[in-house]
PDB file of N, CA and C in Angstrom:
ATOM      1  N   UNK A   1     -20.932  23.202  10.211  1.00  0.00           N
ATOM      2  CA  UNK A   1     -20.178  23.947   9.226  1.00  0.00           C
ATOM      3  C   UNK A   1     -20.520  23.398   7.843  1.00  0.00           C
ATOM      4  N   UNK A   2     -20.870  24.277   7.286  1.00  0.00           N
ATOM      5  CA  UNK A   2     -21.322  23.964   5.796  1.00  0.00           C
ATOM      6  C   UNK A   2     -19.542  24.350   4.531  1.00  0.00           C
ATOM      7  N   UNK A   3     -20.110  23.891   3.427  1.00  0.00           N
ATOM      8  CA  UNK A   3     -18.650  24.271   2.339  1.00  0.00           C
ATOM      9  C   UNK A   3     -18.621  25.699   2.324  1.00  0.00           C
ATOM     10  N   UNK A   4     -19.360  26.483   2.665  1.00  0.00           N
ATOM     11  CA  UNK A   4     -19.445  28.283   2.633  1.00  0.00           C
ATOM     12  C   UNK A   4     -17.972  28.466   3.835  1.00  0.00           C
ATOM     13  N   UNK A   5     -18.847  27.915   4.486  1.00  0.00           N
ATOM     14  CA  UNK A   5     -18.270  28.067   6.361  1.00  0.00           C
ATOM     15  C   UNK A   5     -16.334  27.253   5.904  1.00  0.00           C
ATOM     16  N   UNK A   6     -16.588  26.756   5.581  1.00  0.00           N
ATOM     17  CA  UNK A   6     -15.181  25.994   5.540  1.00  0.00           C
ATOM     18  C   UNK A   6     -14.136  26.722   4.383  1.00  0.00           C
ATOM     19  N   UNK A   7     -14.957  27.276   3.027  1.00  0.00           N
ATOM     20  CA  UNK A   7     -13.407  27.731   2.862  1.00  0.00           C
ATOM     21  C   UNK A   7     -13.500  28.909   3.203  1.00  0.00           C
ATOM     22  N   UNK A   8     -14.401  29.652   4.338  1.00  0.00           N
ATOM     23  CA  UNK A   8     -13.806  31.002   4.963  1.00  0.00           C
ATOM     24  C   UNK A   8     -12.759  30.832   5.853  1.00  0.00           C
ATOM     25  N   UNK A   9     -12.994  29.482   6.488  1.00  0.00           N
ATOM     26  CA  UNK A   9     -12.574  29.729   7.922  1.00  0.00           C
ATOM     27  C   UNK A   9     -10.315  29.232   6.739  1.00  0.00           C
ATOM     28  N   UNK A  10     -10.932  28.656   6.044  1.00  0.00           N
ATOM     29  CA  UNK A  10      -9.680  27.605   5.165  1.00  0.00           C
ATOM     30  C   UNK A  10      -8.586  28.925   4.851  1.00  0.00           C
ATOM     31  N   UNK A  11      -9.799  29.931   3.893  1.00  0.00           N
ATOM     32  CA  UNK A  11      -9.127  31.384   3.225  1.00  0.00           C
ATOM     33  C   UNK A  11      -8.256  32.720   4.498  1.00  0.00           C
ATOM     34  N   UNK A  12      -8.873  32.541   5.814  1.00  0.00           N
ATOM     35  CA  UNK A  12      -8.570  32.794   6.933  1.00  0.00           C
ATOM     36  C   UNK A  12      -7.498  32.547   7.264  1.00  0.00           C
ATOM     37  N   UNK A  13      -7.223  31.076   7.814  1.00  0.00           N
ATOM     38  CA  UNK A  13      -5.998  30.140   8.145  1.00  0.00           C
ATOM     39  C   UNK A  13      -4.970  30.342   7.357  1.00  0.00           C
ATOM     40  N   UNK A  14      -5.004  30.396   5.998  1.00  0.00           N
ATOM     41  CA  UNK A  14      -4.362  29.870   5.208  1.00  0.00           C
ATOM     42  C   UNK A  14      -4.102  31.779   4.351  1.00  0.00           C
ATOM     43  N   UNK A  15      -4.164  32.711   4.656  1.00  0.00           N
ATOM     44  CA  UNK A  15      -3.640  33.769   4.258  1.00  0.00           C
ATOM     45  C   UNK A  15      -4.263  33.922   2.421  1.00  0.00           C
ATOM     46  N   UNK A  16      -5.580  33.116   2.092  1.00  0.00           N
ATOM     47  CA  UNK A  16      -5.992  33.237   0.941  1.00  0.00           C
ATOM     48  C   UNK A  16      -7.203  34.111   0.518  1.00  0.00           C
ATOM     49  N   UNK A  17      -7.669  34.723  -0.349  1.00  0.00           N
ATOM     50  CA  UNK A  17      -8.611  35.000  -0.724  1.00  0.00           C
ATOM     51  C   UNK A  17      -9.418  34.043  -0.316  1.00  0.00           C
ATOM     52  N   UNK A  18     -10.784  33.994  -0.601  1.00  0.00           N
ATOM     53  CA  UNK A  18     -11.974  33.177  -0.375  1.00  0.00           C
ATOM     54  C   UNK A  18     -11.959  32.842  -2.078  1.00  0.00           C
ATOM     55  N   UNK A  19     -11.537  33.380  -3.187  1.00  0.00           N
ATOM     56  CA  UNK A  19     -11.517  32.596  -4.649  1.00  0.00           C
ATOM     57  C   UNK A  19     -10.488  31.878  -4.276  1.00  0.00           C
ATOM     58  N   UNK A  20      -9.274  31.748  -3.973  1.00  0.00           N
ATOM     59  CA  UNK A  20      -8.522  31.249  -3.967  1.00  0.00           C
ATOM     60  C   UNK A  20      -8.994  29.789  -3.353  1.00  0.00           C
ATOM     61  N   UNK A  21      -9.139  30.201  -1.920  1.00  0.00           N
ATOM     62  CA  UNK A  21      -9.659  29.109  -1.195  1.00  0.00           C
ATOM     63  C   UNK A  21     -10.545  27.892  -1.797  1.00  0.00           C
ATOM     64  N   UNK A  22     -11.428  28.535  -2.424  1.00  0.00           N
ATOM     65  CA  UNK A  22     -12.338  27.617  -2.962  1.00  0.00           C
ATOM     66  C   UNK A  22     -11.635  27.036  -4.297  1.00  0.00           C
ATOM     67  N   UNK A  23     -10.894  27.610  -4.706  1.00  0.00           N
ATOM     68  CA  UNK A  23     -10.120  26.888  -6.055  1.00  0.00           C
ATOM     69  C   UNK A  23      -9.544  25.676  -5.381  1.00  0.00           C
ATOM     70  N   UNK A  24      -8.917  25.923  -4.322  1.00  0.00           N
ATOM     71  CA  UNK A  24      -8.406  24.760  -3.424  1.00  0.00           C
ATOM     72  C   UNK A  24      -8.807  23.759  -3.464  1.00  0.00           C
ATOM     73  N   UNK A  25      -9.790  24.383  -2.454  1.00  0.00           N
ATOM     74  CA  UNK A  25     -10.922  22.944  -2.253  1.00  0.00           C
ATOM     75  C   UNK A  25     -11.719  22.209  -3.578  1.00  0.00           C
ATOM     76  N   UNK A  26     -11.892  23.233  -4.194  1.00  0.00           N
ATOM     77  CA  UNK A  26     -12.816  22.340  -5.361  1.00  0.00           C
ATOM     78  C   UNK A  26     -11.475  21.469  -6.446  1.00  0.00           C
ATOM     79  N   UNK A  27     -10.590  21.797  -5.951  1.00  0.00           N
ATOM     80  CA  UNK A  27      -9.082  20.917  -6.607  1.00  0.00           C
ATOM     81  C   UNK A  27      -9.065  19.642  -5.548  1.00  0.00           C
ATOM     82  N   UNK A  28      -8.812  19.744  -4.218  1.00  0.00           N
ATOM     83  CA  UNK A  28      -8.632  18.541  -3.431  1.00  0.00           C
ATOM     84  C   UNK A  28     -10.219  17.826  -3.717  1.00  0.00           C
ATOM     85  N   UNK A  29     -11.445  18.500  -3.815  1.00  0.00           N
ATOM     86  CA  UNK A  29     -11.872  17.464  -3.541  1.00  0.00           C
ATOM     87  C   UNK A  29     -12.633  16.523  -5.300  1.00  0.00           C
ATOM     88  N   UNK A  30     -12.032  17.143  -6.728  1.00  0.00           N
ATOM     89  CA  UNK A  30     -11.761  16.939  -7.517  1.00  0.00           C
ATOM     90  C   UNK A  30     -11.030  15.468  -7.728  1.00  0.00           C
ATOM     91  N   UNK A  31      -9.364  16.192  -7.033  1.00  0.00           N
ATOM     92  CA  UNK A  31      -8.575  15.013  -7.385  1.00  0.00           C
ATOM     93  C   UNK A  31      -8.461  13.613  -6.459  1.00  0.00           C
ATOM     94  N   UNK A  32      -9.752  13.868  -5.267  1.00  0.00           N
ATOM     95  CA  UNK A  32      -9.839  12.548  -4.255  1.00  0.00           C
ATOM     96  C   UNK A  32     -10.664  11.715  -5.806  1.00  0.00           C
ATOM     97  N   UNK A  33     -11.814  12.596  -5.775  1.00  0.00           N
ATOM     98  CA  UNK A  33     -12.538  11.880  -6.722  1.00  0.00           C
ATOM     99  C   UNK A  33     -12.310  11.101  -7.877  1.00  0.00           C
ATOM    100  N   UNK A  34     -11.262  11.710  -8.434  1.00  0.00           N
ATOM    101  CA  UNK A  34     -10.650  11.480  -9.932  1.00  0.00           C
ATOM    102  C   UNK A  34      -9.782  10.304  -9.290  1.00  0.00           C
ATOM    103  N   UNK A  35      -9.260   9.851  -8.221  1.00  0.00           N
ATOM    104  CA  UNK A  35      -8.395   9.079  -8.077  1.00  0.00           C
ATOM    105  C   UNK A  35      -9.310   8.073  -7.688  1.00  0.00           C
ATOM    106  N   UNK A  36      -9.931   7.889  -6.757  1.00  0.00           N
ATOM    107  CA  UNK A  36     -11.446   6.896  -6.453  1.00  0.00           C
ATOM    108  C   UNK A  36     -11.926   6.633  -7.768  1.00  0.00           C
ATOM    109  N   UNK A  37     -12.162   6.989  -8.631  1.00  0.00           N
ATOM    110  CA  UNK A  37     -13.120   6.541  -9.870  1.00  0.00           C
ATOM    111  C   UNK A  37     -12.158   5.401 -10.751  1.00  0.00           C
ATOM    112  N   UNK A  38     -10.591   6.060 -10.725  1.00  0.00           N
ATOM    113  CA  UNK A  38      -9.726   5.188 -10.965  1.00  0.00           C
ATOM    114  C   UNK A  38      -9.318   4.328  -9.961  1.00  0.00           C
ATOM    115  N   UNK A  39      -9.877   3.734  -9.164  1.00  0.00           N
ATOM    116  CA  UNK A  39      -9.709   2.482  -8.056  1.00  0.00           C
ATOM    117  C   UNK A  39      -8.885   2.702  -7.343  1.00  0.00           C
ATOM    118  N   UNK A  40      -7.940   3.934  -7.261  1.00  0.00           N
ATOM    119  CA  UNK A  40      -6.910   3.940  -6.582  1.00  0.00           C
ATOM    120  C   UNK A  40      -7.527   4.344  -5.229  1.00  0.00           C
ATOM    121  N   UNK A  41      -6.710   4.155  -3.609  1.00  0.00           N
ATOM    122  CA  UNK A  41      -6.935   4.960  -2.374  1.00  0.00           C
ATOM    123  C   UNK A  41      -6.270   5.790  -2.147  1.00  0.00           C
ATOM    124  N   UNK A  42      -6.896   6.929  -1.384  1.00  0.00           N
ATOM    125  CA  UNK A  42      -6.286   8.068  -0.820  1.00  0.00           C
ATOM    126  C   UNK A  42      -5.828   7.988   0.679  1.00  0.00           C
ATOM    127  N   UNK A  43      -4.543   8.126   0.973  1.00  0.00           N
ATOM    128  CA  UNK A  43      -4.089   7.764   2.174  1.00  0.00           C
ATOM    129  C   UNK A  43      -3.532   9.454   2.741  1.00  0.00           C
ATOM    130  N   UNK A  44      -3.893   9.521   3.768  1.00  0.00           N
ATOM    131  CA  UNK A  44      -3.707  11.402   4.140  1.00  0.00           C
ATOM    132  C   UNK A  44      -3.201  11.057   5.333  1.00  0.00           C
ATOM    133  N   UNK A  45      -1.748  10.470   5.628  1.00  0.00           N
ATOM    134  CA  UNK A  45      -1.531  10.306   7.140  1.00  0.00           C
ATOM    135  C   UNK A  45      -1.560  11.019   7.855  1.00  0.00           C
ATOM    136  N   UNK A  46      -2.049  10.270   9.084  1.00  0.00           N
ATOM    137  CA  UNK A  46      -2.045  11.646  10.137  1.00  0.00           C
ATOM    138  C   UNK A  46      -4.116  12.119  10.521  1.00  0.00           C
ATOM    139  N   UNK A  47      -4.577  11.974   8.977  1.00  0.00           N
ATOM    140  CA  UNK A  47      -5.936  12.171   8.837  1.00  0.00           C
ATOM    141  C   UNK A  47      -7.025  10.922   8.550  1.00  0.00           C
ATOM    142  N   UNK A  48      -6.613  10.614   7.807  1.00  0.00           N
ATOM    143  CA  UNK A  48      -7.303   9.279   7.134  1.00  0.00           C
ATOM    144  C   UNK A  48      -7.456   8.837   5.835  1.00  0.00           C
ATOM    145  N   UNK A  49      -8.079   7.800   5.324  1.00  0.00           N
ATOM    146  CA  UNK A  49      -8.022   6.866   3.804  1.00  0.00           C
ATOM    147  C   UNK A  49      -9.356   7.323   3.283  1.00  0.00           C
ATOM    148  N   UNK A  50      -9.365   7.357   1.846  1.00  0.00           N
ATOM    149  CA  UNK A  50     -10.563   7.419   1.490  1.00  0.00           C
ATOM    150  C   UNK A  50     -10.272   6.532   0.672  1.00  0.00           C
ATOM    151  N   UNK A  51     -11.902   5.691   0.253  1.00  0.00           N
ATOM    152  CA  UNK A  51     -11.711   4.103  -0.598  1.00  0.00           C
ATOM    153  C   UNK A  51     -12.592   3.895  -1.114  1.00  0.00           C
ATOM    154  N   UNK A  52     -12.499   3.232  -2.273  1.00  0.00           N
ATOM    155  CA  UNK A  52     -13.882   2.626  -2.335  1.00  0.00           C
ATOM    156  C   UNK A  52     -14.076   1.035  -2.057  1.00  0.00           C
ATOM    157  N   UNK A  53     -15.500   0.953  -1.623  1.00  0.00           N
ATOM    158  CA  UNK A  53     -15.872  -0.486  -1.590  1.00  0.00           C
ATOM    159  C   UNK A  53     -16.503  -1.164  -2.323  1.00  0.00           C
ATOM    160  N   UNK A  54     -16.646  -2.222  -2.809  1.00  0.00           N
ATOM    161  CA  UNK A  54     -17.449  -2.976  -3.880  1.00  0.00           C
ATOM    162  C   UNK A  54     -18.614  -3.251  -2.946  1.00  0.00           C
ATOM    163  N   UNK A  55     -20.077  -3.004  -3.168  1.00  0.00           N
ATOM    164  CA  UNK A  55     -21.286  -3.557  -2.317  1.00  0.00           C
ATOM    165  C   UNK A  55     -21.760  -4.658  -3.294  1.00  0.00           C
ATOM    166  N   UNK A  56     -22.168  -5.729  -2.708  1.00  0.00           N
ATOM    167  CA  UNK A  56     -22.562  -6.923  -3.458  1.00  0.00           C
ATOM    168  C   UNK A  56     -24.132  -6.311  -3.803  1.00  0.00           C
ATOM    169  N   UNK A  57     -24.955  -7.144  -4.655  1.00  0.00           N
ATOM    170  CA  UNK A  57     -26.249  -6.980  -5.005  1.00  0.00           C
ATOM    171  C   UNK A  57     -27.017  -7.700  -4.088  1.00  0.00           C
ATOM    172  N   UNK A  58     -27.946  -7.534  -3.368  1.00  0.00           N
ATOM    173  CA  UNK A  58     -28.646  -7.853  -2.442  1.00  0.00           C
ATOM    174  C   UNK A  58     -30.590  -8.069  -2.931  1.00  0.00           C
ATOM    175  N   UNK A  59     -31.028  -8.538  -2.307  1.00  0.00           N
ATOM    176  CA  UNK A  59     -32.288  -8.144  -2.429  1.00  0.00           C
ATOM    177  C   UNK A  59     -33.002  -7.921  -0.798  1.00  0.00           C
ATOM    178  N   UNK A  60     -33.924  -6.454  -1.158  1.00  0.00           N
ATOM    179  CA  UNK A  60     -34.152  -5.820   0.001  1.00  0.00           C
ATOM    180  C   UNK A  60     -35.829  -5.673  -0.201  1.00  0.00           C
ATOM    181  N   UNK A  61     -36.348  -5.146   0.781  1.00  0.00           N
ATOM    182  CA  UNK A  61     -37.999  -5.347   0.606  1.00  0.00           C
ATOM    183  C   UNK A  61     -38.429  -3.521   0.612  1.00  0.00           C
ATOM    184  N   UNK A  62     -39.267  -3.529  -0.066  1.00  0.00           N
ATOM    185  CA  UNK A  62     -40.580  -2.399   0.093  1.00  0.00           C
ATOM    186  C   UNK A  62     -41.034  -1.892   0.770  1.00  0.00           C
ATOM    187  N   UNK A  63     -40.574  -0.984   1.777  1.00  0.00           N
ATOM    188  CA  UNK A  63     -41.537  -1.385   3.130  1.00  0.00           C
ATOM    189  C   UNK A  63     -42.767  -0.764   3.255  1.00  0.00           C
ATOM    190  N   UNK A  64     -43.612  -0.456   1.902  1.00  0.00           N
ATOM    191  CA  UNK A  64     -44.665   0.089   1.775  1.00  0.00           C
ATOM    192  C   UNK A  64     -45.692  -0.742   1.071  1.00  0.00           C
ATOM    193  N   UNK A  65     -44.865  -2.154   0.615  1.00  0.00           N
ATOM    194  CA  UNK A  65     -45.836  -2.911  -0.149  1.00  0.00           C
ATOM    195  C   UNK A  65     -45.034  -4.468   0.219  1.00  0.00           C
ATOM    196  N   UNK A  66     -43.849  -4.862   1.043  1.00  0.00           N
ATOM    197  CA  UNK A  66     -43.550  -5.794   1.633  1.00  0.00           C
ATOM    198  C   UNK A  66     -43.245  -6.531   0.658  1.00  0.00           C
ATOM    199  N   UNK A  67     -43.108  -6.106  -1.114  1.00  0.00           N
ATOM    200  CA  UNK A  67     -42.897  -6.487  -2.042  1.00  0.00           C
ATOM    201  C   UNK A  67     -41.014  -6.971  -2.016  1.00  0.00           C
ATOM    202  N   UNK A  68     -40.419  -8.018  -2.602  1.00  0.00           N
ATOM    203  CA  UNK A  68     -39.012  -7.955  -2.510  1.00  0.00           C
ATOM    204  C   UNK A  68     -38.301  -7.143  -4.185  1.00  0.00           C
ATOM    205  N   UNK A  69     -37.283  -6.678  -3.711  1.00  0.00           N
ATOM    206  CA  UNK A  69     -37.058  -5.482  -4.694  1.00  0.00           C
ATOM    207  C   UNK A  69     -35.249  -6.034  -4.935  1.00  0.00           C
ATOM    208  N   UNK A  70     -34.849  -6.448  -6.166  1.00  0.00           N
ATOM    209  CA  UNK A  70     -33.460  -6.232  -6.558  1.00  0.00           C
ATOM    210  C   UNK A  70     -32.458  -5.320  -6.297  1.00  0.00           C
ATOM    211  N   UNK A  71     -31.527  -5.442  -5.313  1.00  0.00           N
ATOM    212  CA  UNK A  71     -30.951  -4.325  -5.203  1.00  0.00           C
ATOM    213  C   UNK A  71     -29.451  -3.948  -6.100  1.00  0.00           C
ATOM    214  N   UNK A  72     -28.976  -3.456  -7.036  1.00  0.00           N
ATOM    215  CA  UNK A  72     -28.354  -3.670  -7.644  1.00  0.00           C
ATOM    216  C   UNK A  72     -26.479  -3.577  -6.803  1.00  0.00           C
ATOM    217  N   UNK A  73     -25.813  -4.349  -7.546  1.00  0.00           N
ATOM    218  CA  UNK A  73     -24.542  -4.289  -7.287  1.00  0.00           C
ATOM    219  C   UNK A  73     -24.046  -2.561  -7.212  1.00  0.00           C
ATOM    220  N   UNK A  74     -23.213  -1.975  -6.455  1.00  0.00           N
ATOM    221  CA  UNK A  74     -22.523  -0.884  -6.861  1.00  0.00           C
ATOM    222  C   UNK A  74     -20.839  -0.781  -5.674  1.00  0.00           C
ATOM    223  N   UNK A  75     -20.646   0.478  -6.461  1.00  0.00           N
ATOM    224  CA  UNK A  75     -19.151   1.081  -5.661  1.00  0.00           C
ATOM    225  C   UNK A  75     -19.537   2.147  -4.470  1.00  0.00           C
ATOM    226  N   UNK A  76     -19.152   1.964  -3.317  1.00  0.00           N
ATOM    227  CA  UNK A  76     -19.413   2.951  -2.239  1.00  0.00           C
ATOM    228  C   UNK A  76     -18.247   3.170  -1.590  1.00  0.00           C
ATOM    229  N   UNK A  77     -18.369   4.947  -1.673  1.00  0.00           N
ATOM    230  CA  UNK A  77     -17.183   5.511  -1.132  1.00  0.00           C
ATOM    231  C   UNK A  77     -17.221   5.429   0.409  1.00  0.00           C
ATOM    232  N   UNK A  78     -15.699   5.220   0.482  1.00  0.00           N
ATOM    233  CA  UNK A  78     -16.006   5.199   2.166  1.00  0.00           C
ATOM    234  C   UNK A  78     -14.937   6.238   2.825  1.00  0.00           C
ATOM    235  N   UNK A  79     -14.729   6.828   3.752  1.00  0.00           N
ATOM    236  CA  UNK A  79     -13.578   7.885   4.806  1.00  0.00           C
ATOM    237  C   UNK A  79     -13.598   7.050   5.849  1.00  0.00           C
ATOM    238  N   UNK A  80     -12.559   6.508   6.414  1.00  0.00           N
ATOM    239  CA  UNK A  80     -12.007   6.042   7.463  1.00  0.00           C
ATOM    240  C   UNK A  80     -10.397   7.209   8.442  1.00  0.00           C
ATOM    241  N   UNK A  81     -11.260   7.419   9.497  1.00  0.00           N
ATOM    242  CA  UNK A  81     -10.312   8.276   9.962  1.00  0.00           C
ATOM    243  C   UNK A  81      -8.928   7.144  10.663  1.00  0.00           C
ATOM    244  N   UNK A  82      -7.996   7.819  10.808  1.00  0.00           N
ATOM    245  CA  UNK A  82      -6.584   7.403  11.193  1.00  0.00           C
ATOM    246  C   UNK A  82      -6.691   7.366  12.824  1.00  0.00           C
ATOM    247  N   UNK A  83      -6.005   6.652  13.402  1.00  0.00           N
ATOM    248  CA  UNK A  83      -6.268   6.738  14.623  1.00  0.00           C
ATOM    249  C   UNK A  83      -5.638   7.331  15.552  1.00  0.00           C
ATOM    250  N   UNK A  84      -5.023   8.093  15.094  1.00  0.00           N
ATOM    251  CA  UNK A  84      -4.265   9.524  15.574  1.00  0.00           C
ATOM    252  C   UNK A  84      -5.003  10.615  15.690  1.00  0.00           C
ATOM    253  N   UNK A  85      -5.903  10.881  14.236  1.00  0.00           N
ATOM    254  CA  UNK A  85      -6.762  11.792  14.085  1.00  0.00           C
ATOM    255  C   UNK A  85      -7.938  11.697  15.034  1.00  0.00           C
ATOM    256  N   UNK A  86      -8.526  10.249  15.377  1.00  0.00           N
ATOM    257  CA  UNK A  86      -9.353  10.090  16.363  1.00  0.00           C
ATOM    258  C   UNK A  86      -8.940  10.810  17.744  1.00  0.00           C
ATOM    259  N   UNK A  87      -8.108  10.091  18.007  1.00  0.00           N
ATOM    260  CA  UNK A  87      -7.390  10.551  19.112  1.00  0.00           C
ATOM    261  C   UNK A  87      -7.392  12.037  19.597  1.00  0.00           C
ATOM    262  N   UNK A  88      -6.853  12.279  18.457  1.00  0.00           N
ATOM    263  CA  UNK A  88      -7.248  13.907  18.781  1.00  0.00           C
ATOM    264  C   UNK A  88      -8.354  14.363  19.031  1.00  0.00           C
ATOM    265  N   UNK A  89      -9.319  14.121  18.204  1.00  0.00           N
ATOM    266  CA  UNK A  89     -10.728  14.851  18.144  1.00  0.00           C
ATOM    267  C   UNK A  89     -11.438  14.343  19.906  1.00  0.00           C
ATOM    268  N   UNK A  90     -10.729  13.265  20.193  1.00  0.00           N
ATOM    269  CA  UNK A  90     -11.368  12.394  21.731  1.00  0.00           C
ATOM    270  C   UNK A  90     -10.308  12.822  22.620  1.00  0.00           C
ATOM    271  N   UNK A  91      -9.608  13.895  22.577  1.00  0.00           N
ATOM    272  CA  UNK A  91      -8.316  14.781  23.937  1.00  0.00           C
ATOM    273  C   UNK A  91      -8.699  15.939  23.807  1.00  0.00           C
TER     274      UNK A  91
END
């Protein structure tokens, strides 16, 4: 399922237009973002956390010239599902 596929099936479920729908979605997945950039987590019980992680700076190799290469420090988003939500998807 692609973002096409999802807010049809969303606009469907949910008794919306397909503009509507997508106003939705491009709002939820807006304000995950806007809240992640500000360090905060998103907790969706029932579904799961979204977070970010600090990745340290590493150094990693080339693997086309075996050369060693700086890897810089950054922030990586992460989704961790709830274990309810697992549950479900595994019944």
């Amino acid at each position: 399922m692609n973002k096409g596929d999802l807010i049809k099936v969303m606009a469907r479920k949910a008794d919306f237009t397909e503009k509507d729908a997508t106003i939705a979605y491009n709002a939820f997945i807006e304000t995950i973002t806007e809240a992640l950039k500000a360090g905060d987590k998103v907790s969706l019980v029932g579904f799961g956390t979204f977070e970010v992680k600090e990745v340290a700076a590493k150094t990693g190799v080339n693997p086309q010239t075996g050369e060693k290469v700086e890897i810089a420090a950054c922030k990586k988003p992460v989704m961790k599902f709830g274990k309810s939500y697992k549950e479900l998807i595994n019944n």
